[in-house]
C-alpha atoms as a PDB file:
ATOM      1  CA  UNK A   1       0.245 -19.353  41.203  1.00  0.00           C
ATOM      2  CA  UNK A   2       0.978 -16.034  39.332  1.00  0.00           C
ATOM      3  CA  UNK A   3       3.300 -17.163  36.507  1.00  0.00           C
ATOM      4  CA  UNK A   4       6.292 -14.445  36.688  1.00  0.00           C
ATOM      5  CA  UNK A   5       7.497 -11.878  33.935  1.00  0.00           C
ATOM      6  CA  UNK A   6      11.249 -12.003  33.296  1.00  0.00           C
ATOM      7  CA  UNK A   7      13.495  -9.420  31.025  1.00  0.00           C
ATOM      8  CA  UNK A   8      13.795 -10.928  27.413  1.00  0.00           C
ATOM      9  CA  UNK A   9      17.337  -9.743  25.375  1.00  0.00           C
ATOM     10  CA  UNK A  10      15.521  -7.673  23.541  1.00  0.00           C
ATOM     11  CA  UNK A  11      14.834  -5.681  25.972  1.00  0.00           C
ATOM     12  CA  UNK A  12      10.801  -6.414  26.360  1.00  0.00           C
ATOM     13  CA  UNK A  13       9.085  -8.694  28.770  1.00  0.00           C
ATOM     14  CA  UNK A  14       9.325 -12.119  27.703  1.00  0.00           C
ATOM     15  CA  UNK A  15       6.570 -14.385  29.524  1.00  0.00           C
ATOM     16  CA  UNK A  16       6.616 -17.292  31.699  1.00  0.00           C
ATOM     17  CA  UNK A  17       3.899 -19.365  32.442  1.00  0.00           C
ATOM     18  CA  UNK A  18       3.603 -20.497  35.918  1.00  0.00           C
ATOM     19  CA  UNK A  19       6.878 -19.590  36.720  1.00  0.00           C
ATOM     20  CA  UNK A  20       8.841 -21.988  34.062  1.00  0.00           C
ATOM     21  CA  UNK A  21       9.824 -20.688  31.029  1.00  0.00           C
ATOM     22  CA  UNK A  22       7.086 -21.842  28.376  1.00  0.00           C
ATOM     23  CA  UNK A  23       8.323 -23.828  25.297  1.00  0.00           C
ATOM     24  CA  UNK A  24       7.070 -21.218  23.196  1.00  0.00           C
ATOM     25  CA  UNK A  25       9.480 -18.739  24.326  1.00  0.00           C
ATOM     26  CA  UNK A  26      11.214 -18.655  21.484  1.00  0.00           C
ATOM     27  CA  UNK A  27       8.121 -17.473  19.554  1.00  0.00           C
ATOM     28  CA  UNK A  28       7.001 -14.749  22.755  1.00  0.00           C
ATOM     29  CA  UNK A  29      11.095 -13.576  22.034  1.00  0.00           C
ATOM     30  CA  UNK A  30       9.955 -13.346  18.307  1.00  0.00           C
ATOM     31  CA  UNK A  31       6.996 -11.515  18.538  1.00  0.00           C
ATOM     32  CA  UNK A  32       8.600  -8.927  20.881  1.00  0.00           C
ATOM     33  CA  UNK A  33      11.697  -8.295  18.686  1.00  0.00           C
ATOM     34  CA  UNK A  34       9.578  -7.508  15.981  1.00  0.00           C
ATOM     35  CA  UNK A  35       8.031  -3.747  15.352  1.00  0.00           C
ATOM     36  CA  UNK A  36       5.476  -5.984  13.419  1.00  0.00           C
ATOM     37  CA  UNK A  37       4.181  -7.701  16.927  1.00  0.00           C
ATOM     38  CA  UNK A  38       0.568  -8.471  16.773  1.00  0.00           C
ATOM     39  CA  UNK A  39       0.092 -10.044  20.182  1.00  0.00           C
ATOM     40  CA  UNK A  40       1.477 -10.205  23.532  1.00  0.00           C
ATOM     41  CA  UNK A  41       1.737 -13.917  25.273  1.00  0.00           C
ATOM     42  CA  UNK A  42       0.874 -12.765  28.627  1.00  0.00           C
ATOM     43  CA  UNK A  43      -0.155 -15.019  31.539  1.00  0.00           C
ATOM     44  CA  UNK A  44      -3.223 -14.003  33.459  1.00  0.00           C
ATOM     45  CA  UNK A  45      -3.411 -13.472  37.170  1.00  0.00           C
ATOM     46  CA  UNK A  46      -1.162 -10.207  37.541  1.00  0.00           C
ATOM     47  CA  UNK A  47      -3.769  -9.193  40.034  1.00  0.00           C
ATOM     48  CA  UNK A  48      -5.588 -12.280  41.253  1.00  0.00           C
ATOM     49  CA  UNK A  49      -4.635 -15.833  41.338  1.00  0.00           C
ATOM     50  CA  UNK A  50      -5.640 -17.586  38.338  1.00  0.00           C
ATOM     51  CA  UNK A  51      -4.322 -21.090  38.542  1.00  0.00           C
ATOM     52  CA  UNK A  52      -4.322 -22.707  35.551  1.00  0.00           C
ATOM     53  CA  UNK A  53      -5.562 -19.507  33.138  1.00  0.00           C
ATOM     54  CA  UNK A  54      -3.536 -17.614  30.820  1.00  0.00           C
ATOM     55  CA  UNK A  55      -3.968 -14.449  28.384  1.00  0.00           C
ATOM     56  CA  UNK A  56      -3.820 -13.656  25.220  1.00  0.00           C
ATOM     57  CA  UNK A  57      -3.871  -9.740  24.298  1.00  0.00           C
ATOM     58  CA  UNK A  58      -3.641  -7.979  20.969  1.00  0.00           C
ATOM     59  CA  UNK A  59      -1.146  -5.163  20.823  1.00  0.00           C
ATOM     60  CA  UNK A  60      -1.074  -3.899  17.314  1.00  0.00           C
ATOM     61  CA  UNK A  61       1.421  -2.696  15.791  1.00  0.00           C
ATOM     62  CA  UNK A  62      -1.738  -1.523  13.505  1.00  0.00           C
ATOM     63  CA  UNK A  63      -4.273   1.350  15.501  1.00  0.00           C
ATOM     64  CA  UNK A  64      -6.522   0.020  17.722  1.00  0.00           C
ATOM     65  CA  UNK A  65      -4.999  -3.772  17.317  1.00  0.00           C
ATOM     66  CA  UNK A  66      -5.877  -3.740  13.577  1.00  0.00           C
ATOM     67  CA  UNK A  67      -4.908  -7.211  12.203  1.00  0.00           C
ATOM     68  CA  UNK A  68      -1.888  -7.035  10.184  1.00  0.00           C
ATOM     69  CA  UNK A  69       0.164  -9.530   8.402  1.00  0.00           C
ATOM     70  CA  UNK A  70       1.879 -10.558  11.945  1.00  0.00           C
ATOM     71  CA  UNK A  71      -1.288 -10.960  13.492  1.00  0.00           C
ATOM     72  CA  UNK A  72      -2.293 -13.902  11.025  1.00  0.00           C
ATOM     73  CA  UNK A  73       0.812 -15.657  11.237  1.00  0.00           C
ATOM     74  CA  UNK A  74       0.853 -15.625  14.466  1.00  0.00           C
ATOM     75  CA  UNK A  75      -1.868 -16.128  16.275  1.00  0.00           C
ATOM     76  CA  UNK A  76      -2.255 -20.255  15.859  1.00  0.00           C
ATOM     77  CA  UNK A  77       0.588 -20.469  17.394  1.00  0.00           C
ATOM     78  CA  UNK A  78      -0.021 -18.810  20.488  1.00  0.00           C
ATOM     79  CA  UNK A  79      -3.311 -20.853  20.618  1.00  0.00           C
ATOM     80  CA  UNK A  80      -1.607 -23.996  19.491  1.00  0.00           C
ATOM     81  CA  UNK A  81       1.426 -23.254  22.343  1.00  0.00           C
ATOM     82  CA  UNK A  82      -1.233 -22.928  24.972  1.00  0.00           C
ATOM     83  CA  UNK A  83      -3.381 -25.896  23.910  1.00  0.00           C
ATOM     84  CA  UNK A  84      -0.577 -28.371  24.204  1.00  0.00           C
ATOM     85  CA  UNK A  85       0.320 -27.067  28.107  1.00  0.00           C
ATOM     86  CA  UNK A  86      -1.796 -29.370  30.184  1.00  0.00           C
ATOM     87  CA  UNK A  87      -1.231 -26.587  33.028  1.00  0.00           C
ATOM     88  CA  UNK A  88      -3.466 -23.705  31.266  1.00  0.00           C
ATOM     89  CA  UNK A  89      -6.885 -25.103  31.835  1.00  0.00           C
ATOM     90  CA  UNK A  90      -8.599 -21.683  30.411  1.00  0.00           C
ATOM     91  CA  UNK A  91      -7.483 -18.926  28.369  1.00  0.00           C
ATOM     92  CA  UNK A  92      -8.807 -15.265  28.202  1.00  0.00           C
ATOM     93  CA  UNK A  93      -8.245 -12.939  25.305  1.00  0.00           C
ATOM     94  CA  UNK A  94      -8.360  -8.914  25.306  1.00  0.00           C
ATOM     95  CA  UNK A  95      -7.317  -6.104  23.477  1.00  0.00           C
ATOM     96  CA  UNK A  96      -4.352  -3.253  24.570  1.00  0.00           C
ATOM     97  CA  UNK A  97      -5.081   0.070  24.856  1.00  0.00           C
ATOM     98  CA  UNK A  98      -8.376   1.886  24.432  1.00  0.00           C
ATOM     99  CA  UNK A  99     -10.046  -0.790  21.793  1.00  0.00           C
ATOM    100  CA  UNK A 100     -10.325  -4.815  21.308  1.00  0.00           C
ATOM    101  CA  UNK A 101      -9.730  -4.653  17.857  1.00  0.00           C
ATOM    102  CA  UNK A 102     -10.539  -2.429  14.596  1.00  0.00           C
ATOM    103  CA  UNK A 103      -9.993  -5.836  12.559  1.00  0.00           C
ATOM    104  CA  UNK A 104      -8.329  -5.699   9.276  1.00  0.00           C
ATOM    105  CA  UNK A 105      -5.131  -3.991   9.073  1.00  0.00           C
ATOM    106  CA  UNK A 106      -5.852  -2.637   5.210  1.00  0.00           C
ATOM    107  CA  UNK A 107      -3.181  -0.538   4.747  1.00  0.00           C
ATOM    108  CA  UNK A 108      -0.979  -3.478   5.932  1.00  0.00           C
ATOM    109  CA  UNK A 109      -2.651  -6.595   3.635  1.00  0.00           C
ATOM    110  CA  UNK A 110      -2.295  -4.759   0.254  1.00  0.00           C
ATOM    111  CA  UNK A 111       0.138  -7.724  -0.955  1.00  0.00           C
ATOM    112  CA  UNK A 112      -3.121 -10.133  -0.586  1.00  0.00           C
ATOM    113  CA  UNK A 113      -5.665  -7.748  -1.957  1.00  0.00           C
ATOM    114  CA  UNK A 114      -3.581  -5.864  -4.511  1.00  0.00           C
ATOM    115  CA  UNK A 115      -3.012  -8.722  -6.948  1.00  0.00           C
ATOM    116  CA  UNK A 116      -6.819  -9.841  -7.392  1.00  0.00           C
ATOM    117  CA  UNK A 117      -7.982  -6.209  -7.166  1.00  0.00           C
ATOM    118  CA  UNK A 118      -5.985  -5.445 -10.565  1.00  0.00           C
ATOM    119  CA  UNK A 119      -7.442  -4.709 -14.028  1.00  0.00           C
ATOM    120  CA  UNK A 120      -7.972  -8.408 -15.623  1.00  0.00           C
ATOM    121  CA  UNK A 121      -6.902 -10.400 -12.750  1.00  0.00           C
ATOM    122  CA  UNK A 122      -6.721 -14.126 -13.920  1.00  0.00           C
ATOM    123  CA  UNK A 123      -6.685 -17.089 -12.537  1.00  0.00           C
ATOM    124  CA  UNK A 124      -3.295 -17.190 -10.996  1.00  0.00           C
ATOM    125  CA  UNK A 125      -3.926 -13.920  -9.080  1.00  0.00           C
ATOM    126  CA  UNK A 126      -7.106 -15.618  -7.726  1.00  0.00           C
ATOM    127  CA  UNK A 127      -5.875 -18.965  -6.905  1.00  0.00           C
ATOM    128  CA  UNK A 128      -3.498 -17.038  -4.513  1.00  0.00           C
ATOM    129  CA  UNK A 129      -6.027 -15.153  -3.080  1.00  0.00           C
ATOM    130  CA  UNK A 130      -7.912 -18.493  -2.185  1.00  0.00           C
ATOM    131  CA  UNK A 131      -5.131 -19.553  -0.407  1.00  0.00           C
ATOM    132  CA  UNK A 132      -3.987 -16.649   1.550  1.00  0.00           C
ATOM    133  CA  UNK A 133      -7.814 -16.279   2.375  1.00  0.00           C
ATOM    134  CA  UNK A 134      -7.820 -20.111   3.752  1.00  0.00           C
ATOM    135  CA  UNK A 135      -4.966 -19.280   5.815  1.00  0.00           C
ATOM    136  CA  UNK A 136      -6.469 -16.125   7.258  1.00  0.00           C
ATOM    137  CA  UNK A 137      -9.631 -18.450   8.000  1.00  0.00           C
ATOM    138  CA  UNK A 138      -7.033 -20.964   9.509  1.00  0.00           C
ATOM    139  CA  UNK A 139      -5.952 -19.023  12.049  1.00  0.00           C
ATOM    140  CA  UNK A 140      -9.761 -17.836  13.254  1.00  0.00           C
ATOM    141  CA  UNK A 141     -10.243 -21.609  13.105  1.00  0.00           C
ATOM    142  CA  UNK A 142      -7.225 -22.150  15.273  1.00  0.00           C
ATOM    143  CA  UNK A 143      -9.209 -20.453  17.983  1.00  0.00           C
ATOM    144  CA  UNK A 144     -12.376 -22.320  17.406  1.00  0.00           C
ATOM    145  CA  UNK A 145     -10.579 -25.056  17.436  1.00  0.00           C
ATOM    146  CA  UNK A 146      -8.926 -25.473  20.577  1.00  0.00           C
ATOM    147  CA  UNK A 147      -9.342 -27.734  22.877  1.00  0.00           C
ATOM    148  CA  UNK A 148      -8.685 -25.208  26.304  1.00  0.00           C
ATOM    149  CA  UNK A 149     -12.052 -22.902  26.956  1.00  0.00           C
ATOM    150  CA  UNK A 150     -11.492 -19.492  25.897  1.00  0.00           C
ATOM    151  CA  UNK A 151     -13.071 -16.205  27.194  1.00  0.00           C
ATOM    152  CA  UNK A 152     -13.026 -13.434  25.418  1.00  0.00           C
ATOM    153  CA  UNK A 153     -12.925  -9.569  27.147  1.00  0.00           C
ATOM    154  CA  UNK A 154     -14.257  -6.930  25.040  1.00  0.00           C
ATOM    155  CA  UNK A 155     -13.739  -3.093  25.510  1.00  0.00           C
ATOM    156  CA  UNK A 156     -14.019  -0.365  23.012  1.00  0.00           C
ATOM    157  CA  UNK A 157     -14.525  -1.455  19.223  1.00  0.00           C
ATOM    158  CA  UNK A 158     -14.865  -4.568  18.136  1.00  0.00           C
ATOM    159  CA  UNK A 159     -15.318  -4.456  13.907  1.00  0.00           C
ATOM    160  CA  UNK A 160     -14.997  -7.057  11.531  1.00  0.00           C
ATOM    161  CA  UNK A 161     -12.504  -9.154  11.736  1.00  0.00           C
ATOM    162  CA  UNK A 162     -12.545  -8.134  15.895  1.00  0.00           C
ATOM    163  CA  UNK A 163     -16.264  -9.905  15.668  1.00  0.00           C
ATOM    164  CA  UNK A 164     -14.636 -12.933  13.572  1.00  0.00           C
ATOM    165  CA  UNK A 165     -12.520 -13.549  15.981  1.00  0.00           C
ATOM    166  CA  UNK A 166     -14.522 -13.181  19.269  1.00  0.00           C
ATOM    167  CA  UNK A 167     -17.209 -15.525  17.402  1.00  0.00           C
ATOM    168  CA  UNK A 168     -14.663 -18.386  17.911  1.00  0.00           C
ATOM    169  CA  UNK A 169     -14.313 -18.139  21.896  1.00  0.00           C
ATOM    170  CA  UNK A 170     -16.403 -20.328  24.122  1.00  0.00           C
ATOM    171  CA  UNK A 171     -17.846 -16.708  26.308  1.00  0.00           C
ATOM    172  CA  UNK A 172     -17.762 -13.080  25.519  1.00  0.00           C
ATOM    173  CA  UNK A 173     -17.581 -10.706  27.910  1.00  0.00           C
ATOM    174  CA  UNK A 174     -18.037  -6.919  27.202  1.00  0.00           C
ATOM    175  CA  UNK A 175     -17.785  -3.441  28.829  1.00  0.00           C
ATOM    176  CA  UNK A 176     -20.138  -0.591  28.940  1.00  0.00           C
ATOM    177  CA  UNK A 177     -18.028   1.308  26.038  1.00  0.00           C
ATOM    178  CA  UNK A 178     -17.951  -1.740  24.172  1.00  0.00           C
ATOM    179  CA  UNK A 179     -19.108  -1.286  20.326  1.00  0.00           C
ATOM    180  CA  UNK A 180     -19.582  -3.944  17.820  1.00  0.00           C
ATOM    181  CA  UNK A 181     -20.217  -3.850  13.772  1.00  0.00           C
ATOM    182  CA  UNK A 182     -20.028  -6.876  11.038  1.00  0.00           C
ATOM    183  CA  UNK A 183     -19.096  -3.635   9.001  1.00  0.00           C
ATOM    184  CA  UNK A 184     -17.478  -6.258   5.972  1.00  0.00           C
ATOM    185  CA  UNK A 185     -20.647  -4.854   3.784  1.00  0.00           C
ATOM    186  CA  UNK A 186     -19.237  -1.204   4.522  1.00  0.00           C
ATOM    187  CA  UNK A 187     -16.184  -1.947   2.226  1.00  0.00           C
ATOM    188  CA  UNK A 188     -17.920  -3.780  -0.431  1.00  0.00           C
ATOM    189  CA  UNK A 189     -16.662  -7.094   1.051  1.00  0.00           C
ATOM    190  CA  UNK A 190     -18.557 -10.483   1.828  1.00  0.00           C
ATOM    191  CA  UNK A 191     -17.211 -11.459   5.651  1.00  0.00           C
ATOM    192  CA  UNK A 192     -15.363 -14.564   5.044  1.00  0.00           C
ATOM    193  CA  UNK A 193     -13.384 -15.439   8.014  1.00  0.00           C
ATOM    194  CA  UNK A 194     -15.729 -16.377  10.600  1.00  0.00           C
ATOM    195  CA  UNK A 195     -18.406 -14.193  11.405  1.00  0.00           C
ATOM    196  CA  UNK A 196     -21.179 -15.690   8.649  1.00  0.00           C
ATOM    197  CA  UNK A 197     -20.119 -19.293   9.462  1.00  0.00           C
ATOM    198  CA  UNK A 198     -20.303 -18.618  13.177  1.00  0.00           C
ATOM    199  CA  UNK A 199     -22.622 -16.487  14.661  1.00  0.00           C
ATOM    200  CA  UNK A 200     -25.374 -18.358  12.947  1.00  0.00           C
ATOM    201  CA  UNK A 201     -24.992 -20.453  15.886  1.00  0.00           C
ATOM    202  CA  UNK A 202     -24.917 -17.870  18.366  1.00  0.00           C
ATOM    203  CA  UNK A 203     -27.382 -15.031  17.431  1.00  0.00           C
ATOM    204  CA  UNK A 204     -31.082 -15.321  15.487  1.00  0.00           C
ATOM    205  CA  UNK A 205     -31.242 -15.320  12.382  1.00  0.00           C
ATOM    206  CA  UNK A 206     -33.164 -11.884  11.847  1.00  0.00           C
ATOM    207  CA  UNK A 207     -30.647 -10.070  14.208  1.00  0.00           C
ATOM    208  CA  UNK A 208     -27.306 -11.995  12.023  1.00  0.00           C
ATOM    209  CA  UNK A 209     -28.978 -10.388   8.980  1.00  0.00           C
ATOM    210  CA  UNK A 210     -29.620  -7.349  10.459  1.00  0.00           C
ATOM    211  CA  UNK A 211     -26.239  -6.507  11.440  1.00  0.00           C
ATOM    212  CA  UNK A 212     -24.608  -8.031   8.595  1.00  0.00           C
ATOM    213  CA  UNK A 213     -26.463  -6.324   5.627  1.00  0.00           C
ATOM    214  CA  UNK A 214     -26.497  -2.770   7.644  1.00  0.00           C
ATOM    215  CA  UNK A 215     -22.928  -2.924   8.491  1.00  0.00           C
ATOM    216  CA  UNK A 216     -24.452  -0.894  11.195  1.00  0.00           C
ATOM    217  CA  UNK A 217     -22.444   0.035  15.096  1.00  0.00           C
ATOM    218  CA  UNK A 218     -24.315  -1.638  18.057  1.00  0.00           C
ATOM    219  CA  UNK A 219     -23.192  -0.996  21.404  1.00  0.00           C
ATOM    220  CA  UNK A 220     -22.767  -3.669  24.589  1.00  0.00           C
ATOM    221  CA  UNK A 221     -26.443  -3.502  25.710  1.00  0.00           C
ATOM    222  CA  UNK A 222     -27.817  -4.352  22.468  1.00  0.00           C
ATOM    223  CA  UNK A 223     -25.408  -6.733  21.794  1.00  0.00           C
ATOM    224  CA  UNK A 224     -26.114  -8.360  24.888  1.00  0.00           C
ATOM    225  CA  UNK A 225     -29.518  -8.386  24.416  1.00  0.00           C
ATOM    226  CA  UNK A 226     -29.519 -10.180  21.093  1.00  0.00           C
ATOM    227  CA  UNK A 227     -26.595 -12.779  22.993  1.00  0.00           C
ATOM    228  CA  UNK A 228     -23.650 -11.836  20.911  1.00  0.00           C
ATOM    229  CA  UNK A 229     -22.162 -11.301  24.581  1.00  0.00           C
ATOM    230  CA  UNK A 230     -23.097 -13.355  27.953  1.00  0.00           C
ATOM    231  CA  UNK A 231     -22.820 -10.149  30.167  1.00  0.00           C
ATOM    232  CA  UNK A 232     -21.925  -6.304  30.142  1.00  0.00           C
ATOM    233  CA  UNK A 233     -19.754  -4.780  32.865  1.00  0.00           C
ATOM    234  CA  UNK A 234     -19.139  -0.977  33.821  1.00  0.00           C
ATOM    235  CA  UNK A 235     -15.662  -1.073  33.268  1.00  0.00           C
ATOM    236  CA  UNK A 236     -12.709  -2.705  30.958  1.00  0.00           C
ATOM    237  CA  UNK A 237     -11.303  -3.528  33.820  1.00  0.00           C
ATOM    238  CA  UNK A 238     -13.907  -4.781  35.381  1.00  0.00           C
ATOM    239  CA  UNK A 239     -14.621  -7.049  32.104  1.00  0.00           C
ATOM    240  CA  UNK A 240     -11.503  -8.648  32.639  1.00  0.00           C
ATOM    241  CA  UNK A 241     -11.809  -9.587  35.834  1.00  0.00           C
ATOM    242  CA  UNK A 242     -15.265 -11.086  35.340  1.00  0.00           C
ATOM    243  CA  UNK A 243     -13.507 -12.886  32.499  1.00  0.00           C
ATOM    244  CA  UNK A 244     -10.006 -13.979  34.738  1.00  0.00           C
ATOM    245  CA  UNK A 245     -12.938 -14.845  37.299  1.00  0.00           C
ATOM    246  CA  UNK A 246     -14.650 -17.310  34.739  1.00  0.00           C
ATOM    247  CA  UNK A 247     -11.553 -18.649  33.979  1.00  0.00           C
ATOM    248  CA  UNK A 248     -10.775 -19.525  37.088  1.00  0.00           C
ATOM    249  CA  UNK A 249     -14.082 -21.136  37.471  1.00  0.00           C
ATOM    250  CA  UNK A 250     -13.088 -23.183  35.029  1.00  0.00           C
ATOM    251  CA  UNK A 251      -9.607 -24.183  35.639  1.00  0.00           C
ATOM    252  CA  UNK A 252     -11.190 -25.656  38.650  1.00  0.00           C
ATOM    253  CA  UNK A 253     -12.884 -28.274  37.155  1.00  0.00           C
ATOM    254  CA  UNK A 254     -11.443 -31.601  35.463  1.00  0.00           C
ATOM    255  CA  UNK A 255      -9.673 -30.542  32.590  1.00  0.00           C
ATOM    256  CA  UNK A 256     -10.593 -33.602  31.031  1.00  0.00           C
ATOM    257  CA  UNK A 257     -14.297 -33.707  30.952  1.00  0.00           C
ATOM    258  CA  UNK A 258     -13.985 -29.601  30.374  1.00  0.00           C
ATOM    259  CA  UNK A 259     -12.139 -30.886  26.949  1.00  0.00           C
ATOM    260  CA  UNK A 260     -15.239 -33.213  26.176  1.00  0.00           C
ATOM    261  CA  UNK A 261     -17.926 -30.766  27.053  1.00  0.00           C
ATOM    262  CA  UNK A 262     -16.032 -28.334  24.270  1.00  0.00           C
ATOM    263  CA  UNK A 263     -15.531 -31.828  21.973  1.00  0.00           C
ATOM    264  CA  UNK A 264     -18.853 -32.925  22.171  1.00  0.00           C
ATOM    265  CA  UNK A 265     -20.759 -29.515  21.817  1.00  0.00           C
ATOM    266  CA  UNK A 266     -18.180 -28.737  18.968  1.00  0.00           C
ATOM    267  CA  UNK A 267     -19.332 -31.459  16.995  1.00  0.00           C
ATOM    268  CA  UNK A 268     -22.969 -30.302  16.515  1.00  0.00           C
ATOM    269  CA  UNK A 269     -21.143 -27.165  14.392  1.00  0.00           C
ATOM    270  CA  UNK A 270     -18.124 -28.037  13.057  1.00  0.00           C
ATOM    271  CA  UNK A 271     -19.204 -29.298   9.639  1.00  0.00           C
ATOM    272  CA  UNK A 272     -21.566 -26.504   9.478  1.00  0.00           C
ATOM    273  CA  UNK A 273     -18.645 -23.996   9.578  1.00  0.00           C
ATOM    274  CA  UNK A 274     -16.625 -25.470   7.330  1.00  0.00           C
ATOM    275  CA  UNK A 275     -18.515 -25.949   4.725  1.00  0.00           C
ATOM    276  CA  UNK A 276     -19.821 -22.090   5.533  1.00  0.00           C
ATOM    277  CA  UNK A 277     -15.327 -21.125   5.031  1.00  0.00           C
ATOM    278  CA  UNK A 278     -15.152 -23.404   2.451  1.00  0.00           C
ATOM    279  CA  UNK A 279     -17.855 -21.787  -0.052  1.00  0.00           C
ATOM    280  CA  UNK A 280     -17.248 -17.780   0.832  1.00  0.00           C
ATOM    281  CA  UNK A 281     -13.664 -18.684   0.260  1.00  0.00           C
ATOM    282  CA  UNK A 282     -14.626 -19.745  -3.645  1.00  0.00           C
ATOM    283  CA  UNK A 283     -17.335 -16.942  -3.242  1.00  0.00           C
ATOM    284  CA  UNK A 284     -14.890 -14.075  -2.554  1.00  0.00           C
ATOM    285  CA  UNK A 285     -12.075 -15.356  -4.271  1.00  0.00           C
ATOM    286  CA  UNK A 286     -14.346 -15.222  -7.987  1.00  0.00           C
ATOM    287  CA  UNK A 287     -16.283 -12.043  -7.079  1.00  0.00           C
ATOM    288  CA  UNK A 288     -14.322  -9.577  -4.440  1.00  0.00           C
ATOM    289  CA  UNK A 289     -12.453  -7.375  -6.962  1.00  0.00           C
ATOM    290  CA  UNK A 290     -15.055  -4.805  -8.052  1.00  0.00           C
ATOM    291  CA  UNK A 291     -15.569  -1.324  -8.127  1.00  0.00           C
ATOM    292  CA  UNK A 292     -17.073  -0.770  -5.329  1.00  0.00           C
ATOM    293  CA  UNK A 293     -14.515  -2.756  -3.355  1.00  0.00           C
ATOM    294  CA  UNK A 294     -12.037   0.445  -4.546  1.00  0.00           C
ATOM    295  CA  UNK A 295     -14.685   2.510  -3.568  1.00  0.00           C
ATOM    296  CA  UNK A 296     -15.094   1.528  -0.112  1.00  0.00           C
ATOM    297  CA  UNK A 297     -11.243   0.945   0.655  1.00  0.00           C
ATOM    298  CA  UNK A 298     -10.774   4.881  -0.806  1.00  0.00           C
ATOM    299  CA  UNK A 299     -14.119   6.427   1.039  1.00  0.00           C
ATOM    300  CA  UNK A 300     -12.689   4.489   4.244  1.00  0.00           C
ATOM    301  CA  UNK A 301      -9.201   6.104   4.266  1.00  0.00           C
ATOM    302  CA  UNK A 302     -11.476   9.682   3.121  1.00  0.00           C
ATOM    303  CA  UNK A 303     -13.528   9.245   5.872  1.00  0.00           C
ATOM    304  CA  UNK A 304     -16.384   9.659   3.669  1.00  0.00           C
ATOM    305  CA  UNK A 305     -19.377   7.688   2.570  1.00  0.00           C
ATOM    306  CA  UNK A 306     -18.859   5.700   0.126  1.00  0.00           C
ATOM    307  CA  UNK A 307     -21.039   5.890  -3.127  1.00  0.00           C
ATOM    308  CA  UNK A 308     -21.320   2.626  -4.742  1.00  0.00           C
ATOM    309  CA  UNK A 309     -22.608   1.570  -8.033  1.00  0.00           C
ATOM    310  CA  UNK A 310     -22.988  -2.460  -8.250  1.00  0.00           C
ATOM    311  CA  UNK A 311     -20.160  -2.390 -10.669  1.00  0.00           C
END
């Protein structure tokens, strides 16, 4: 069944799934009546027939689906919206436009790093920090967490908080113009939403270090090679269909034991990564604010090199 599309009153497309309005409409009308929209509920299978499989895709507002204050909030809920519909059996997740995601929105999180990047921040400062910095990992986790496979299509670049994200889905996919970079280090910042408590578990150790202490760009055949992705195709498009194609492989099969394949392979991580969040949360929250933090943040919007000094 290809779930239909229907006009929201505000003037977007508001999505159905499988051709009944979805309980979470009311947060699909939200997102779209917002400028500050940071994803698009969308249901898969506007070219094939996906049974059971629907999409998530990032829109922005930020360039190249940078991850903005919207994006934070609202993400679990999308997740959490599909996980509870026993009729989406798999769930793919893309980027809009020319790029899956640049990952943090900077420019647009200055009220979290502001506060604890000022002269003698104390502990108040700090303690919020923590917490906005557990919700960020939250909604990562959210991902991780649920219970519905989930595929993820990559095309263009894929940077930081992009990589955090797609670390948390079940398969990657990525196209032949796909790039990828852990490029935290770049900015004078210790990853701490996923990546380091993840793709321990999916890539060698020697290759995690590698691209984690260079910050350096790899593209889709090296990232392949290394199994940070499960297969490169020539085109986006092409990506997406192998992913929609997967999907549908998978909505095929009992949704229950699919659920306790995920469970049970879950469980061999799951305390592994939190206790991974849990201590570069404290990390980041004591130690982030530096000068070379300001550095990197200023050389970034320069488009320069930064020139750091360990202070």
């Amino acid at each position: 069944m290809v779930p239909a599309r229907g006009k929201s009153e505000f003037g977007g497309f508001c999505p159905k799934l499988h051709g009944a309005q979805h309980e979470g409409v009311d947060f699909s009308r939200r997102l779209w009546a917002s400028e500050e929209i940071a994803l698009e509920l969308i249901a898969a299978g506007t070219a094939i027939d996906y049974d059971g499989a629907s999409g998530v895709t990032l829109i922005g507002p930020g360039k190249g689906n940078a991850m903005g204050p919207a994006f934070w909030a609202e993400l679990p809920e999308v997740f959490e919206k599909l996980d509870a519909d026993p009729e989406v059996r798999a769930i793919v997740l893309t980027g809009s436009g020319r790029n899956f995601s640049y990952g943090l929105d900077i420019a647009a999180m200055g009220d979290t790093l502001g506060p604890v990047m000022g002269d003698g921040a104390t502990a108040k400062p700090r303690t919020d920090f923590h917490a906005r910095l557990k919700t960020m990992q939250h909604t990562i986790t959210a991902v991780a967490d649920c219970r519905t496979p989930t595929i993820a299509a990559v095309h263009g670049w894929c940077i930081g908080g992009g990589v955090d994200l797609i670390s948390a889905v079940d398969i990657r996919y990525a196209s032949a113009d796909a790039k990828f970079s852990v490029r935290e280090v770049k900015l004078a910042i210790v990853a701490d939403v996923g990546s380091l408590a993840r793709l321990p578990l999916i890539l060698s150790e020697g290759h995690l270090r590698e691209l984690a202490l260079t910050g350096k760009d790899i593209d889709s055949e090296h990232a392949a090679r290394i199994g940070l992705v499960n297969d490169v195709y020539e085109t986006p498009e092409a990506t997406l269909a192998a992913a929609h194609a997967t999907a549908a492989e998978i909505a095929a099969n009992p949704p229950l034991v699919v659920q306790g394949i995920k469970d049970v392979l879950d469980e061999q991580r799951t305390a592994q990564v939190a206790a991974s969040l849990r201590y570069v949360a404290a990390w980041n929250s004591a130690f982030l604010p530096s000068k070379d933090l300001g550095e990197g943040i200023k050389a970034m919007f320069e488009k320069r090199p930064p020139q750091f000094t360990g202070e």
